[in-house]
PDB file of N, CA and C in Angstrom:
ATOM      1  N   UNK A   1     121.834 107.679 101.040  1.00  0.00           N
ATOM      2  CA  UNK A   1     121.741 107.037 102.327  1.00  0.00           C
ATOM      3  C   UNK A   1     121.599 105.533 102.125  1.00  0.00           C
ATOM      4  N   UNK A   2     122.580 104.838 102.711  1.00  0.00           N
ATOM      5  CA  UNK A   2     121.968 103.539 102.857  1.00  0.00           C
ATOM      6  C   UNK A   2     121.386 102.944 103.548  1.00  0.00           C
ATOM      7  N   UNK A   3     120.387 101.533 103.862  1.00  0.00           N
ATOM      8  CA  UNK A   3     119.845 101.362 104.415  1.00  0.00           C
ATOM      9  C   UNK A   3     120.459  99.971 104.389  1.00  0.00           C
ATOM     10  N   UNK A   4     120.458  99.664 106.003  1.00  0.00           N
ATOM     11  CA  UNK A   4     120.671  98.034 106.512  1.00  0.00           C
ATOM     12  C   UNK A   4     119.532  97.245 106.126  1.00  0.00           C
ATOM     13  N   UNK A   5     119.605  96.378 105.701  1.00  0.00           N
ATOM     14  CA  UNK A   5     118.639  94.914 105.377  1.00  0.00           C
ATOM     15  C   UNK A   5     117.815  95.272 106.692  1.00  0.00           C
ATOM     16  N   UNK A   6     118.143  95.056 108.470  1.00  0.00           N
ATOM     17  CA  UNK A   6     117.115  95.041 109.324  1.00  0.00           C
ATOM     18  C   UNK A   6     116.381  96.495 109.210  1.00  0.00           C
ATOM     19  N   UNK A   7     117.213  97.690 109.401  1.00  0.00           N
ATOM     20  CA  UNK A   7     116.191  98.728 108.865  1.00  0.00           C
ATOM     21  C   UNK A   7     114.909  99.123 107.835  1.00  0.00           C
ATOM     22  N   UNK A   8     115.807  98.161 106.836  1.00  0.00           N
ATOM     23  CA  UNK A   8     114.347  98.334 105.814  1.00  0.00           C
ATOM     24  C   UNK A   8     113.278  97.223 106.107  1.00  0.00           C
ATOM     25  N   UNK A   9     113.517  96.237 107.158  1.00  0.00           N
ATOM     26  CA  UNK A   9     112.612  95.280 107.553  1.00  0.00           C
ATOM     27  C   UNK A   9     111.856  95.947 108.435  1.00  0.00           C
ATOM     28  N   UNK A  10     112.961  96.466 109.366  1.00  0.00           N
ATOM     29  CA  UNK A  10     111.761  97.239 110.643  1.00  0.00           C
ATOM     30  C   UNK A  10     110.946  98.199 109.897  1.00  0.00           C
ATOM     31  N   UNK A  11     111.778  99.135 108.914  1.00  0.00           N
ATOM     32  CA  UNK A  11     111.119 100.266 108.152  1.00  0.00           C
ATOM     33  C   UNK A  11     109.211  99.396 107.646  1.00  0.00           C
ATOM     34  N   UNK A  12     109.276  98.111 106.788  1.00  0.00           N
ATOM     35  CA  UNK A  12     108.664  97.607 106.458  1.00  0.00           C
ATOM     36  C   UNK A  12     107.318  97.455 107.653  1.00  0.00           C
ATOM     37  N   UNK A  13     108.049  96.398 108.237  1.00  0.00           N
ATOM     38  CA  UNK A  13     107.206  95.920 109.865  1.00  0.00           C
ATOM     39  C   UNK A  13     106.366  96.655 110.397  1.00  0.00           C
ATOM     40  N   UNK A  14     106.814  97.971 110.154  1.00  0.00           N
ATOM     41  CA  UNK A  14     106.572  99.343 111.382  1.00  0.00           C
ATOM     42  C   UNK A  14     105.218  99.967 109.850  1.00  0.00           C
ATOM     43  N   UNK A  15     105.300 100.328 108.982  1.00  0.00           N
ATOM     44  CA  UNK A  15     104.448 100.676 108.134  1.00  0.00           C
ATOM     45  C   UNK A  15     103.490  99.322 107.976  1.00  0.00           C
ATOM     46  N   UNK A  16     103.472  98.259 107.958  1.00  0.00           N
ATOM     47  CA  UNK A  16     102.303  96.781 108.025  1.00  0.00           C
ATOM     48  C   UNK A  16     101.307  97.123 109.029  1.00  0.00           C
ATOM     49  N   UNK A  17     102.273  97.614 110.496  1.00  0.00           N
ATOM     50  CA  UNK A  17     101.724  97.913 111.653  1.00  0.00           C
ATOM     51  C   UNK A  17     100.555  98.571 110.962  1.00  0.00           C
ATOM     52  N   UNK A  18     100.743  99.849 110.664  1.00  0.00           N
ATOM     53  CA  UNK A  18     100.098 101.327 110.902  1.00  0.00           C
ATOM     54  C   UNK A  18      98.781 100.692 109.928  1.00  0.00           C
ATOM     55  N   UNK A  19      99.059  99.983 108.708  1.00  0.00           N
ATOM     56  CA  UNK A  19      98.126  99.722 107.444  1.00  0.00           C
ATOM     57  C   UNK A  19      96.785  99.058 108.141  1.00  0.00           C
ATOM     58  N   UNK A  20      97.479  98.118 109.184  1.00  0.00           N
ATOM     59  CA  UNK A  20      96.220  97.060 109.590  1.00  0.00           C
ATOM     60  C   UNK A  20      95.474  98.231 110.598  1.00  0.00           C
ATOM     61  N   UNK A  21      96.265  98.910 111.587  1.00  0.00           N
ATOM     62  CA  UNK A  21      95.588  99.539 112.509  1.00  0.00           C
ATOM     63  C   UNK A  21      94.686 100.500 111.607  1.00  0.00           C
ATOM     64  N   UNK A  22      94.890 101.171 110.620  1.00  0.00           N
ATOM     65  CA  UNK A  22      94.066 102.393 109.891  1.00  0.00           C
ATOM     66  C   UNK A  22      93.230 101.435 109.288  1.00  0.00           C
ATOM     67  N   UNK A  23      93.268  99.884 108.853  1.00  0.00           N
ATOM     68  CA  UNK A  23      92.211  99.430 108.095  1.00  0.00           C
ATOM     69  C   UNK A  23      91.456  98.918 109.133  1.00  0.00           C
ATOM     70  N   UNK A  24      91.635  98.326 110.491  1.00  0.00           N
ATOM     71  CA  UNK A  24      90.965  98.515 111.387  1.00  0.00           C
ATOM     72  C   UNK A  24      90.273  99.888 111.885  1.00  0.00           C
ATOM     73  N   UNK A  25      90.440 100.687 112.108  1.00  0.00           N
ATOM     74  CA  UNK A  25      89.837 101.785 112.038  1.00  0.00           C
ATOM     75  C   UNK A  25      89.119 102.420 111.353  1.00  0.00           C
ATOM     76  N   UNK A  26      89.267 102.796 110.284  1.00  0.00           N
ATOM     77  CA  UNK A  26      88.121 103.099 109.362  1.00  0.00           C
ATOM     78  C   UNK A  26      86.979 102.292 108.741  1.00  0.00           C
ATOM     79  N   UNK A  27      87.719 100.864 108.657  1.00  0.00           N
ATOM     80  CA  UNK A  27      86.736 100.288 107.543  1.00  0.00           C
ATOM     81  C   UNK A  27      85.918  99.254 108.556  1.00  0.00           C
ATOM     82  N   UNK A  28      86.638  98.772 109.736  1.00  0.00           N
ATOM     83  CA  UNK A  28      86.096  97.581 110.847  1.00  0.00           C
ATOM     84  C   UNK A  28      86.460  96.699 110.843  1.00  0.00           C
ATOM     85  N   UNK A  29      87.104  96.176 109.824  1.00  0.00           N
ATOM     86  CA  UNK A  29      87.532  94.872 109.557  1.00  0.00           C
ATOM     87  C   UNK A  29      88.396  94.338 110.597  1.00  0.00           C
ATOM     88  N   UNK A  30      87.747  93.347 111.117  1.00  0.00           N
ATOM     89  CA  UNK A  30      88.886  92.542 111.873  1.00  0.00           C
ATOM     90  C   UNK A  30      90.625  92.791 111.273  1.00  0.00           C
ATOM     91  N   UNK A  31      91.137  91.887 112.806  1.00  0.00           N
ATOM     92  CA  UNK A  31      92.800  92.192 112.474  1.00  0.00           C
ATOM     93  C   UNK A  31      93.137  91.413 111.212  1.00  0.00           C
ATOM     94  N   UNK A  32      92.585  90.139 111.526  1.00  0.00           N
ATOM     95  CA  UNK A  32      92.985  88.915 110.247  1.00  0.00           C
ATOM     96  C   UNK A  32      92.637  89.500 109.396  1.00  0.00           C
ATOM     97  N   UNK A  33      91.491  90.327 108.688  1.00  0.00           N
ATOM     98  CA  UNK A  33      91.236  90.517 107.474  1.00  0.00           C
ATOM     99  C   UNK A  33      91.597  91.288 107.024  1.00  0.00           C
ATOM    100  N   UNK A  34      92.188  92.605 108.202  1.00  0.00           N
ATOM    101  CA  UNK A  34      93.492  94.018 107.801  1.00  0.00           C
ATOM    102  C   UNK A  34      94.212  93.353 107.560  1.00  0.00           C
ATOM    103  N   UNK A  35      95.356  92.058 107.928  1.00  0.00           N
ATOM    104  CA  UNK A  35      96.233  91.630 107.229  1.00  0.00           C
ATOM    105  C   UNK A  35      95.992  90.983 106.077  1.00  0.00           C
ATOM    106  N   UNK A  36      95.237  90.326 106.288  1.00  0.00           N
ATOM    107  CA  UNK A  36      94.883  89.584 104.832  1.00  0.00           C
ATOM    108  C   UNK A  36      95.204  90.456 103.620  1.00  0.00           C
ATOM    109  N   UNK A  37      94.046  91.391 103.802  1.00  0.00           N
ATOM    110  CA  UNK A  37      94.532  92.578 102.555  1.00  0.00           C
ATOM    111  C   UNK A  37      95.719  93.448 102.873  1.00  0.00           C
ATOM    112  N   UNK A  38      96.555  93.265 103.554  1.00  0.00           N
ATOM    113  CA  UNK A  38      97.615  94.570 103.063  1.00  0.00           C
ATOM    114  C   UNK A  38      98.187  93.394 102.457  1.00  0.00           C
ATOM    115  N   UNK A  39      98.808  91.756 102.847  1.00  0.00           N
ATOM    116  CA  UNK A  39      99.777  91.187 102.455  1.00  0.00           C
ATOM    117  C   UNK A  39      99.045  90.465 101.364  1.00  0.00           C
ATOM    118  N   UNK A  40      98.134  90.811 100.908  1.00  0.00           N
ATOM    119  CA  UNK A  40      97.651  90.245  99.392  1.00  0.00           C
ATOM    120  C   UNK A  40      97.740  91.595  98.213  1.00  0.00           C
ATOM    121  N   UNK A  41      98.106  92.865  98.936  1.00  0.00           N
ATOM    122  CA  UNK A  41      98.434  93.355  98.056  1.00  0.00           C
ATOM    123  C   UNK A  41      99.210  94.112  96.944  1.00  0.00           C
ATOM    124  N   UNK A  42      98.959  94.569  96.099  1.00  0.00           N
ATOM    125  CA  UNK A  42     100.256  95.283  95.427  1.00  0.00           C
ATOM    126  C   UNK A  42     101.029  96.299  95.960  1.00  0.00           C
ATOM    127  N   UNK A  43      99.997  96.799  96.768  1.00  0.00           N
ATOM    128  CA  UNK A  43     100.716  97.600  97.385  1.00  0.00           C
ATOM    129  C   UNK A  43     101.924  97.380  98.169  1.00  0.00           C
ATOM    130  N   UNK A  44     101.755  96.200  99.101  1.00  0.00           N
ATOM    131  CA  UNK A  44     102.407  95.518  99.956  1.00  0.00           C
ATOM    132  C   UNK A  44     103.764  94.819  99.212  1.00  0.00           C
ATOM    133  N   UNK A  45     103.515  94.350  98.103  1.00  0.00           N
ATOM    134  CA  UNK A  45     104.244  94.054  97.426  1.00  0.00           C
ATOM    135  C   UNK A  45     105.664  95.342  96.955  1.00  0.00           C
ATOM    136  N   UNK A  46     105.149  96.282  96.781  1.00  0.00           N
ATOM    137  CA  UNK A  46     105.715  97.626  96.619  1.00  0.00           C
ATOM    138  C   UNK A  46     106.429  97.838  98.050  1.00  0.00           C
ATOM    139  N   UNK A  47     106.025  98.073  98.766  1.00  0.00           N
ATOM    140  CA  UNK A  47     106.604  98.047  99.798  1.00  0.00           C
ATOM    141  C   UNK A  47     107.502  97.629 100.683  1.00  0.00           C
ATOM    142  N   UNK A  48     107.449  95.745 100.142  1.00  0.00           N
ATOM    143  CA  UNK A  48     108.457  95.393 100.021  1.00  0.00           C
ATOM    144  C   UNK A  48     109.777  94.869  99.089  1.00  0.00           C
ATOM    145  N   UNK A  49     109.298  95.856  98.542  1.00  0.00           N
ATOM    146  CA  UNK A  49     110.730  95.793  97.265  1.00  0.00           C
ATOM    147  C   UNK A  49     111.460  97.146  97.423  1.00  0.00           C
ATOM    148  N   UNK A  50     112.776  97.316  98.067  1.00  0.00           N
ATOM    149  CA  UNK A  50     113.780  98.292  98.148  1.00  0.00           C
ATOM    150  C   UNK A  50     113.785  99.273  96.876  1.00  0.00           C
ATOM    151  N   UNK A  51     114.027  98.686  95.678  1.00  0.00           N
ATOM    152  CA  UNK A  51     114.243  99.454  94.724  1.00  0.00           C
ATOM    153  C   UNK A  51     113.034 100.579  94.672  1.00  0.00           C
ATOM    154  N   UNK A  52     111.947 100.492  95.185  1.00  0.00           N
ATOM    155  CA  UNK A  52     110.143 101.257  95.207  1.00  0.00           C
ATOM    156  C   UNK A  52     110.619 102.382  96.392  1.00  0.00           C
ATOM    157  N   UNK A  53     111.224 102.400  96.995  1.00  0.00           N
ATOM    158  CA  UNK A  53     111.472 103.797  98.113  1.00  0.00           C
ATOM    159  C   UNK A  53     109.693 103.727  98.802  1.00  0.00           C
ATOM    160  N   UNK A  54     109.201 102.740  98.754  1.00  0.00           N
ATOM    161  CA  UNK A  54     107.762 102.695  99.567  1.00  0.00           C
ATOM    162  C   UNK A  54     108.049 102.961 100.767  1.00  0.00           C
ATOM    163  N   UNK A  55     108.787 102.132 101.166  1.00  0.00           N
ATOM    164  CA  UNK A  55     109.214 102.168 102.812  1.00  0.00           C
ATOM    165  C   UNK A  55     109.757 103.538 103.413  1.00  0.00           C
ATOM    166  N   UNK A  56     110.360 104.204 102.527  1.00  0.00           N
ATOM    167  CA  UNK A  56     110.354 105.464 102.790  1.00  0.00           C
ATOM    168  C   UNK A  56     109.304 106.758 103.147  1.00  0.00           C
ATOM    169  N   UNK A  57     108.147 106.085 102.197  1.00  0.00           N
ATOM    170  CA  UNK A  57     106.759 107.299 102.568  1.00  0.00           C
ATOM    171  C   UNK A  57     106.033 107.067 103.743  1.00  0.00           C
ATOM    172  N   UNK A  58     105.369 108.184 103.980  1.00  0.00           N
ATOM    173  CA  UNK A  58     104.749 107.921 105.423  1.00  0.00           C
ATOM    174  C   UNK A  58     103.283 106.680 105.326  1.00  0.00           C
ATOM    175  N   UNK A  59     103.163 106.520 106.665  1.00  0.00           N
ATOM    176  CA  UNK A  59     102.221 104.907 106.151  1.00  0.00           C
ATOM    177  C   UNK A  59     100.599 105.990 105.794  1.00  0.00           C
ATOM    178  N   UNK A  60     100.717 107.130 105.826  1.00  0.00           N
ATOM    179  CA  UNK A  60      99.068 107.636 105.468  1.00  0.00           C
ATOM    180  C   UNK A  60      98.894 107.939 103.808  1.00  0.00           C
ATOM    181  N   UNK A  61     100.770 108.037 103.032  1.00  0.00           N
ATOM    182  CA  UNK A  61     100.509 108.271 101.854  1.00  0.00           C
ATOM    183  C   UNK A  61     100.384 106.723 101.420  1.00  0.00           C
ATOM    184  N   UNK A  62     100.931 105.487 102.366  1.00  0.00           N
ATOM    185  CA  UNK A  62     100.618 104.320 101.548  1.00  0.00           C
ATOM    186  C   UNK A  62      99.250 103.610 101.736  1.00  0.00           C
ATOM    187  N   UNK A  63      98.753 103.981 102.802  1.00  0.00           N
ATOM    188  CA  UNK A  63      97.168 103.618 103.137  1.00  0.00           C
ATOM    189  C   UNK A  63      96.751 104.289 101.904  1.00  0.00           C
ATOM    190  N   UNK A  64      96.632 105.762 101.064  1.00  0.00           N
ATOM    191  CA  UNK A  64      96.134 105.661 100.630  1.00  0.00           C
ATOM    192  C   UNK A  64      96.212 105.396  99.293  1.00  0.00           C
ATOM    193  N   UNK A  65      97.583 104.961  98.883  1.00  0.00           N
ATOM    194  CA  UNK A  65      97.245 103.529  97.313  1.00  0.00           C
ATOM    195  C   UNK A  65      97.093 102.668  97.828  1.00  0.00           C
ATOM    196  N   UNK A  66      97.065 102.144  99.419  1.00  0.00           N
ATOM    197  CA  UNK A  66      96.284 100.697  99.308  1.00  0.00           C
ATOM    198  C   UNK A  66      94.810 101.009  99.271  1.00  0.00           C
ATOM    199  N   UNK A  67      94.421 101.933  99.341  1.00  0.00           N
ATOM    200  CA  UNK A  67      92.729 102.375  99.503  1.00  0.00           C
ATOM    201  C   UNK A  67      92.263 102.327  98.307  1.00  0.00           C
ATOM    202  N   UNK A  68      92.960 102.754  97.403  1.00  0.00           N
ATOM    203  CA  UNK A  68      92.825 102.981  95.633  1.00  0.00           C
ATOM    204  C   UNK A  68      93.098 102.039  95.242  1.00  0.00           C
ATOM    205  N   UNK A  69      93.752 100.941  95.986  1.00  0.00           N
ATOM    206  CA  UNK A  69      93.921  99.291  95.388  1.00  0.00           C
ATOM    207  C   UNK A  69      92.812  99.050  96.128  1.00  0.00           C
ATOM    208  N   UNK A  70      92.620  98.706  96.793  1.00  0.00           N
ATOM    209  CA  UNK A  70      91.033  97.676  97.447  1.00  0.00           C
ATOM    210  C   UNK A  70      89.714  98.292  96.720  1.00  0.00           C
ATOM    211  N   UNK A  71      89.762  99.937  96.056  1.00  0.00           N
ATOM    212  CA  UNK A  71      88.808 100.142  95.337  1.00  0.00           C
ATOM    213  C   UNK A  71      88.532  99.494  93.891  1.00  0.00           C
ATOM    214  N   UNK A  72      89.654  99.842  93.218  1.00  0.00           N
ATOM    215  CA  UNK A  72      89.754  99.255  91.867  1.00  0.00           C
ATOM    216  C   UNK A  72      90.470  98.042  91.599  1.00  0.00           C
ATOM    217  N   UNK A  73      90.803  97.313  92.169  1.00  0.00           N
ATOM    218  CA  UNK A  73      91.331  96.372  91.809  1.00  0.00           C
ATOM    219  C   UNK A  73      90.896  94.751  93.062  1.00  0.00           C
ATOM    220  N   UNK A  74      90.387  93.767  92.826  1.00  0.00           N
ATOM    221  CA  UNK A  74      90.643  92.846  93.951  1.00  0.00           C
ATOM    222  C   UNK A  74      92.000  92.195  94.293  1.00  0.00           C
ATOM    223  N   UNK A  75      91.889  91.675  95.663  1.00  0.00           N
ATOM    224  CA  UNK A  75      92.897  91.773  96.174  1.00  0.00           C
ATOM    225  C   UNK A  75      93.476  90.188  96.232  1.00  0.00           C
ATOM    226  N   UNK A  76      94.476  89.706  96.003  1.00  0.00           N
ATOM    227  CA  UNK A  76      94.345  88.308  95.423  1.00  0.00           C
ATOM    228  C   UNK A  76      95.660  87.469  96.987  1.00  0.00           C
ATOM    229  N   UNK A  77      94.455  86.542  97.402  1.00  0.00           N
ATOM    230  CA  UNK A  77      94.274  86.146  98.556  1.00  0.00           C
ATOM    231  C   UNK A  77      95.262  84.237  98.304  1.00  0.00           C
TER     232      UNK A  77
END
């Protein structure tokens, strides 16, 4: 299957969404600081690189390697 450049952006966009709202939700953190950490991290980074099929998994299997990144690793801001 291929994917259009805007698809894998929206694909992207649309999973950022879900990361901040679940890190708002569980953990409290303000919106700024849910973004802060998804786009400081590796994960995020993964996510947006095509060749990683990230954008393909659902955003609850990527919440949780970003959860396993904010545990073990800091998040570089």
């Amino acid at each position: 299957m291929t994917v259009t450049k805007e698809d894998f952006q929206y694909m992207v966009e649309a999973t950022v969404s879900d990361l901040v709202r679940m890190l708002m939700e569980q953990t409290g953190a303000s919106m700024r600081e849910a973004f802060d950490k998804v786009y400081g991290s590796e994960t995020y980074r993964a996510l947006s690189d095509p060749q990683s099929t990230y954008y393909y998994q659902s955003p609850g299997y990527v919440y949780e390697q970003l959860q396993s990144e904010l545990k073990y690793q800091p998040i570089k801001q």
